[in-house]
N, C-alpha and C. Protein backbone atom coordinates (compact mmCIF):
# COMPACT_ATOMS: atom_id res chain seq x y z
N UNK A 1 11.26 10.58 0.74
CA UNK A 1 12.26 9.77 0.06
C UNK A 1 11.71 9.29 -1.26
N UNK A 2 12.31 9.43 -2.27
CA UNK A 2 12.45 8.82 -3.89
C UNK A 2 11.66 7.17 -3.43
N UNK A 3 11.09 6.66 -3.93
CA UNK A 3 10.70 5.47 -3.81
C UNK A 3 10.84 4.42 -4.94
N UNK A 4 10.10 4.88 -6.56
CA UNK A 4 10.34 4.82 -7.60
C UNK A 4 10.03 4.98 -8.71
N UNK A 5 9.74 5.11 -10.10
CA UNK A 5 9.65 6.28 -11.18
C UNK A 5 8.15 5.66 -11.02
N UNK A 6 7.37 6.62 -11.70
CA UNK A 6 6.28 6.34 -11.44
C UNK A 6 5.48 5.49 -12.92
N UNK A 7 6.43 5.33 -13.95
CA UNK A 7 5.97 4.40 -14.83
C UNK A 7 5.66 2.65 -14.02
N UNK A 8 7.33 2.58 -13.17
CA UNK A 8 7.01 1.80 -12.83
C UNK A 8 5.80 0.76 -12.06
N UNK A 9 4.96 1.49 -11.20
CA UNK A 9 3.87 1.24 -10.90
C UNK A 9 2.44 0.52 -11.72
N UNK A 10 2.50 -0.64 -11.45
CA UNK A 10 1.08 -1.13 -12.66
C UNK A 10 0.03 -1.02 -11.71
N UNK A 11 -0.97 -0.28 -12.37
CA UNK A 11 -2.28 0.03 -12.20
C UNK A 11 -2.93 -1.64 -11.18
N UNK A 12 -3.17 -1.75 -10.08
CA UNK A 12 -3.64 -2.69 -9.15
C UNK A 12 -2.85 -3.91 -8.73
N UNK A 13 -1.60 -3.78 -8.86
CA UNK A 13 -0.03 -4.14 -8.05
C UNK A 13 0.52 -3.41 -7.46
N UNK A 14 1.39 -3.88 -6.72
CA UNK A 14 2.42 -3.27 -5.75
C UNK A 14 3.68 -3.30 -5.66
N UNK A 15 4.96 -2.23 -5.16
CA UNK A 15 5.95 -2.42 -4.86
C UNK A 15 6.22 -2.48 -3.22
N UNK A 16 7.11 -3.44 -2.91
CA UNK A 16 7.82 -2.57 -1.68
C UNK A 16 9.19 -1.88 -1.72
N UNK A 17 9.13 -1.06 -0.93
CA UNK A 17 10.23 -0.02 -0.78
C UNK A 17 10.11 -0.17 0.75
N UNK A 18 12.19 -0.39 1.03
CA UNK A 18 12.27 -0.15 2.30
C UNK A 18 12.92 1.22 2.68
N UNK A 19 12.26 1.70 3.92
CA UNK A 19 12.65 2.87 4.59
C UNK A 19 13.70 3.10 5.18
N UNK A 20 13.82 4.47 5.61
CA UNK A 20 15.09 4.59 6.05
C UNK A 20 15.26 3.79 7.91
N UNK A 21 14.27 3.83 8.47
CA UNK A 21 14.23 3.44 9.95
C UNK A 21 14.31 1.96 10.07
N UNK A 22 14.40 1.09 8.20
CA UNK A 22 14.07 -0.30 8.46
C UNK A 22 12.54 -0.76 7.74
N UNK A 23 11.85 0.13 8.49
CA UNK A 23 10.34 -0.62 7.91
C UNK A 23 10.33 -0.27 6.49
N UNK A 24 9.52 -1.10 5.76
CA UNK A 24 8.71 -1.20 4.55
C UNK A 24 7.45 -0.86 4.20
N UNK A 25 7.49 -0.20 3.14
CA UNK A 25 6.13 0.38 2.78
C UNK A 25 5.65 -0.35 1.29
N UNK A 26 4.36 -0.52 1.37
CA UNK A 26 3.96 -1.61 -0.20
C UNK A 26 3.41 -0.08 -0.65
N UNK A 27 3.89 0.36 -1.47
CA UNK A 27 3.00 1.46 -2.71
C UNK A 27 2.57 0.67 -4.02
N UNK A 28 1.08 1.21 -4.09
CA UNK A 28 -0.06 1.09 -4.65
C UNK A 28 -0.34 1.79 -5.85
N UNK A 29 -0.87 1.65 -7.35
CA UNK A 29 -1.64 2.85 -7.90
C UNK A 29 -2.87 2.77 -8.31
N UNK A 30 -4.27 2.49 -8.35
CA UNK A 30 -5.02 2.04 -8.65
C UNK A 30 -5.38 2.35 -9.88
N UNK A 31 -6.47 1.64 -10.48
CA UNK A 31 -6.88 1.62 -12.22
C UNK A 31 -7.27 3.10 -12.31
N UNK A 32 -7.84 4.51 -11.27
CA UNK A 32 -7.78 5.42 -11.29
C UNK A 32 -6.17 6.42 -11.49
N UNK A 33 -5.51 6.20 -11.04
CA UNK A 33 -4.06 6.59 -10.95
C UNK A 33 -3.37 7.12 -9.82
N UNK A 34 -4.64 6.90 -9.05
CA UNK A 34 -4.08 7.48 -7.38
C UNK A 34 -3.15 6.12 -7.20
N UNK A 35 -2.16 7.01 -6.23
CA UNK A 35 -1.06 6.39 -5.46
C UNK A 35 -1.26 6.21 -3.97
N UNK A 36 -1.00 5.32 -3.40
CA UNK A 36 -1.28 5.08 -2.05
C UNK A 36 0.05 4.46 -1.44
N UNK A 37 0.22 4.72 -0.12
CA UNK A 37 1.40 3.57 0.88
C UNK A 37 0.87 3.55 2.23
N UNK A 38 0.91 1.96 2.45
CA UNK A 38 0.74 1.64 3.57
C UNK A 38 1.63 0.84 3.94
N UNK A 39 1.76 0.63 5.11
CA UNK A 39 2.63 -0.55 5.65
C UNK A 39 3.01 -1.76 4.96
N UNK A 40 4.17 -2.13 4.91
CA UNK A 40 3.94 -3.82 4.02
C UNK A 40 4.08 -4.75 4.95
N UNK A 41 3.81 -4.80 6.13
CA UNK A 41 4.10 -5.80 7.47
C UNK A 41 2.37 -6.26 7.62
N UNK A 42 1.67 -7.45 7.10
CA UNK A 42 0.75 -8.07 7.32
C UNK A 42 0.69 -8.01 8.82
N UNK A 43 -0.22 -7.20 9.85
CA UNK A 43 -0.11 -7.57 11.06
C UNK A 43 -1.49 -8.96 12.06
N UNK A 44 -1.47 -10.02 10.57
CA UNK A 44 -1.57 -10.71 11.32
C UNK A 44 -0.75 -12.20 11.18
N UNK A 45 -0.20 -11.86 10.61
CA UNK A 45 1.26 -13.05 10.21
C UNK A 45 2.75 -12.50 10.82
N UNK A 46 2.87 -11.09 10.26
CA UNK A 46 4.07 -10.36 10.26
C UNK A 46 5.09 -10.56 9.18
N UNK A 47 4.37 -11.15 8.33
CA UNK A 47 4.75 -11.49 7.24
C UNK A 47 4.90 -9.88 6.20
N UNK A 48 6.08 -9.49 5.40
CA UNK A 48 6.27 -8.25 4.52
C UNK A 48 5.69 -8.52 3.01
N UNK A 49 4.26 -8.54 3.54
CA UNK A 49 3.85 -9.30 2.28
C UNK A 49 2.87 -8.56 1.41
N UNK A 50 2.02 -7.61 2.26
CA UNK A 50 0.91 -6.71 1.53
C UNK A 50 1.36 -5.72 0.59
N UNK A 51 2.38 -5.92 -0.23
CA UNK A 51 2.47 -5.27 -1.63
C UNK A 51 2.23 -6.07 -2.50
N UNK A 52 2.07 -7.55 -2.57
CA UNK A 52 1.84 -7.95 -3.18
C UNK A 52 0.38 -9.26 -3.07
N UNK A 53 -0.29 -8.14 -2.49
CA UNK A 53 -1.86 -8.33 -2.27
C UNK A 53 -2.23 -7.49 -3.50
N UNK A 54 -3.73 -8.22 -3.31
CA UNK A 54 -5.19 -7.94 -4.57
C UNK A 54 -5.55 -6.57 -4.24
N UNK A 55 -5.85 -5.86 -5.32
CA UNK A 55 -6.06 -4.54 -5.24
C UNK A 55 -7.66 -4.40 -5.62
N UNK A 56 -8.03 -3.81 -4.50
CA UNK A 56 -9.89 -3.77 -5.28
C UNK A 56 -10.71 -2.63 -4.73
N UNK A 57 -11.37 -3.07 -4.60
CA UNK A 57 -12.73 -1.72 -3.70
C UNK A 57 -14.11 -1.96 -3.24
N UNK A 58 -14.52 -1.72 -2.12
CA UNK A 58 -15.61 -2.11 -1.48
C UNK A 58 -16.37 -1.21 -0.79
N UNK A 59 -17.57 -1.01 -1.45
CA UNK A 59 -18.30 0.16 -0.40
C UNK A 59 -17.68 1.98 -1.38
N UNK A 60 -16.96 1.49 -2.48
CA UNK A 60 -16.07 2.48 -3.01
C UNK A 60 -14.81 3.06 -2.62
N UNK A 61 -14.85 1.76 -1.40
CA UNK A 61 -13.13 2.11 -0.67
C UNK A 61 -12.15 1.76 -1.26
N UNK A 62 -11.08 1.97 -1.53
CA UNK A 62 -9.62 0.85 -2.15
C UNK A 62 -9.24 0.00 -1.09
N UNK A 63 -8.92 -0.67 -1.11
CA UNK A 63 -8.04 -1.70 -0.52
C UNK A 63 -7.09 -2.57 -1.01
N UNK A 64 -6.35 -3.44 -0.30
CA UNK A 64 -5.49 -4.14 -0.66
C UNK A 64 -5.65 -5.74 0.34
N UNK A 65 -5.70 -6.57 -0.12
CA UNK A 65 -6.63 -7.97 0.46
C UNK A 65 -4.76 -8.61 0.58
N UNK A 66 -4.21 -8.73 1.49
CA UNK A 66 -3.36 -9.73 2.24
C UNK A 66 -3.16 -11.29 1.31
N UNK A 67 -2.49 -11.32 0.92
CA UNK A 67 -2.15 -12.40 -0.44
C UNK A 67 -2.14 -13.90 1.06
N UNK A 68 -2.20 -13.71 2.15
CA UNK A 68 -1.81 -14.58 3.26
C UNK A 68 -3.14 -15.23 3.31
N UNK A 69 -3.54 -14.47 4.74
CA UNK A 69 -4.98 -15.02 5.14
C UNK A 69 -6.08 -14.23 4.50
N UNK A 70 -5.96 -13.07 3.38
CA UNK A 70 -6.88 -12.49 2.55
C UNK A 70 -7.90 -11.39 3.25
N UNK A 71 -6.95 -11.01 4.71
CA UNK A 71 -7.99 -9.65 4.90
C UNK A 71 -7.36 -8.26 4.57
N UNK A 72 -8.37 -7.55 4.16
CA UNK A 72 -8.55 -6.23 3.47
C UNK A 72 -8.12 -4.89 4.22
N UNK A 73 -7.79 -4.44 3.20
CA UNK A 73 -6.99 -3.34 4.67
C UNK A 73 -7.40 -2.03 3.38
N UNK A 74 -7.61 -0.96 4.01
CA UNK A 74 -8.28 0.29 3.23
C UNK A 74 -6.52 0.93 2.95
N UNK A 75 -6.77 1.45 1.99
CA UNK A 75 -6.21 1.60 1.34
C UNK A 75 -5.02 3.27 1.56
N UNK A 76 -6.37 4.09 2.11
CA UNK A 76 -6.78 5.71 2.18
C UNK A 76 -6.71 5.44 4.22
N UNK A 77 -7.04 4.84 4.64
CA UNK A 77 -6.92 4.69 6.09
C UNK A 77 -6.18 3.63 6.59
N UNK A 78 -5.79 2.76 6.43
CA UNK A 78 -4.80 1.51 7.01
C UNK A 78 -5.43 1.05 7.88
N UNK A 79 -7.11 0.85 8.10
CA UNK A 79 -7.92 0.27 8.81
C UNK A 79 -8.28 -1.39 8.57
N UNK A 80 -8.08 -2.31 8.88
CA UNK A 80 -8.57 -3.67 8.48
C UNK A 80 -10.06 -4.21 8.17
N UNK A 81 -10.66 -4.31 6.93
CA UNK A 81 -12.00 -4.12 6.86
C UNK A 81 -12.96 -5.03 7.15
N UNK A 82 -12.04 -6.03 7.79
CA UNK A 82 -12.35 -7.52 8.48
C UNK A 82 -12.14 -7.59 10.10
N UNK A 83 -11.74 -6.39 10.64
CA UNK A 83 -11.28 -6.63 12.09
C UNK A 83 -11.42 -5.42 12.31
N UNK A 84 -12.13 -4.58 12.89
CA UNK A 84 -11.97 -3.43 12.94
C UNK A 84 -10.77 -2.84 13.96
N UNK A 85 -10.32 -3.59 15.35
CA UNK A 85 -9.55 -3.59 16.20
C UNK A 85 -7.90 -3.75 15.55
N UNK A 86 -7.94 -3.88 13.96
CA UNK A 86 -6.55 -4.29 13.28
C UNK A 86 -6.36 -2.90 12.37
N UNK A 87 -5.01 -2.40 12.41
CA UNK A 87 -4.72 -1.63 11.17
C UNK A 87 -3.68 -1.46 10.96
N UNK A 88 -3.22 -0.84 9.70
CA UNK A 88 -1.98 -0.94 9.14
C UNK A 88 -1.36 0.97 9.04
N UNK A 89 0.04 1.28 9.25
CA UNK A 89 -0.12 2.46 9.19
C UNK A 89 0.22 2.77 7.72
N UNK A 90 -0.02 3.88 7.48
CA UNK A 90 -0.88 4.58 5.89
C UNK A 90 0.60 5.84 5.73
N UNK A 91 1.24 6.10 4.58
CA UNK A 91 2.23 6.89 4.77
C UNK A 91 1.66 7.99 3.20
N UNK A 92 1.71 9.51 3.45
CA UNK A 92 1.57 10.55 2.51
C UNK A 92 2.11 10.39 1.14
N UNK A 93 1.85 10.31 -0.03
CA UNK A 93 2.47 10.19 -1.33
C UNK A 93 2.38 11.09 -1.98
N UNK A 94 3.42 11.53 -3.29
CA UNK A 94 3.22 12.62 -4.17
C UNK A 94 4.11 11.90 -5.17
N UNK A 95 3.92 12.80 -6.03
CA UNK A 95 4.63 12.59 -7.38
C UNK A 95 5.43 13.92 -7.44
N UNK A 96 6.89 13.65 -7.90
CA UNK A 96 7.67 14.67 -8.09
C UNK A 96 7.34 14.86 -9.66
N UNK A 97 8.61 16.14 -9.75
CA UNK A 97 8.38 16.32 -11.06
C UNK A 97 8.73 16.08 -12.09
N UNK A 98 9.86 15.05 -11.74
CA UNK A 98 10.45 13.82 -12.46
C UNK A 98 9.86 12.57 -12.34
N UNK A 99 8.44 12.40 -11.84
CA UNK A 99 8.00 11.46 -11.65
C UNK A 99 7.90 10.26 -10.94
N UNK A 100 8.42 11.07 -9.84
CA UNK A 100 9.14 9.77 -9.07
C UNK A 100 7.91 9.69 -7.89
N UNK A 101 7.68 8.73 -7.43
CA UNK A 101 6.77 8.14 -6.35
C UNK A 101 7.72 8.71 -5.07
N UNK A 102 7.01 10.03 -4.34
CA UNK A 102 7.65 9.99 -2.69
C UNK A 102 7.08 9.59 -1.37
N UNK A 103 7.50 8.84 -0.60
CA UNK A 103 6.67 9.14 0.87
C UNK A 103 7.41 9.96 1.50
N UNK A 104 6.29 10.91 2.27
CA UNK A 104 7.34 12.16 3.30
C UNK A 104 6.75 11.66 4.91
């Protein structure tokens, strides 16, 4: 699904885009230009809030740090880098050729 043009995206912010089943996905682009989506459901609040979490890197991982209680969730795996027993699910991205941000 189309998500959105890919100008739109600033380099270590986020959008959310909701899906077709309901859930929400926060897409990512980092100061590199990779695009990322993971879940936007904080699972330890349940709060739809991790798109508009801190974008950084640790160990050379990306992540995205929970604007809530501030834990880190990888970026490339949807693993919690503070809980290992916590994760977020991680959805495939591309760029069309109109530029548009997709998850499939």
């Amino acid at each position: 699904m189309a998500v959105c043009d890919e100008a739109r995206l600033i380099p270590g912010r986020g959008v959310a885009a909701l899906l077709p089943d309901g859930r929400q996905a926060a897409v990512f682009r980092d100061r590199s230009g990779r695009t990322y989506a993971i879940d936007n459901r904080d699972p330890f609040t349940g709060a739809q809030v991790l798109s508009r979490g801190l974008v950084g890197s640790a160990d050379g991982r990306p992540f995205v740090a929970s604007p809530l209680l501030k834990q880190r969730f990888d970026l490339e795996t949807g693993r919690c880098l503070d809980d290992d027993g916590v994760t977020v699910a991680v959805y495939p991205v591309r760029t069309s050729p109109h530029d548009l941000i997709r998850t499939t």
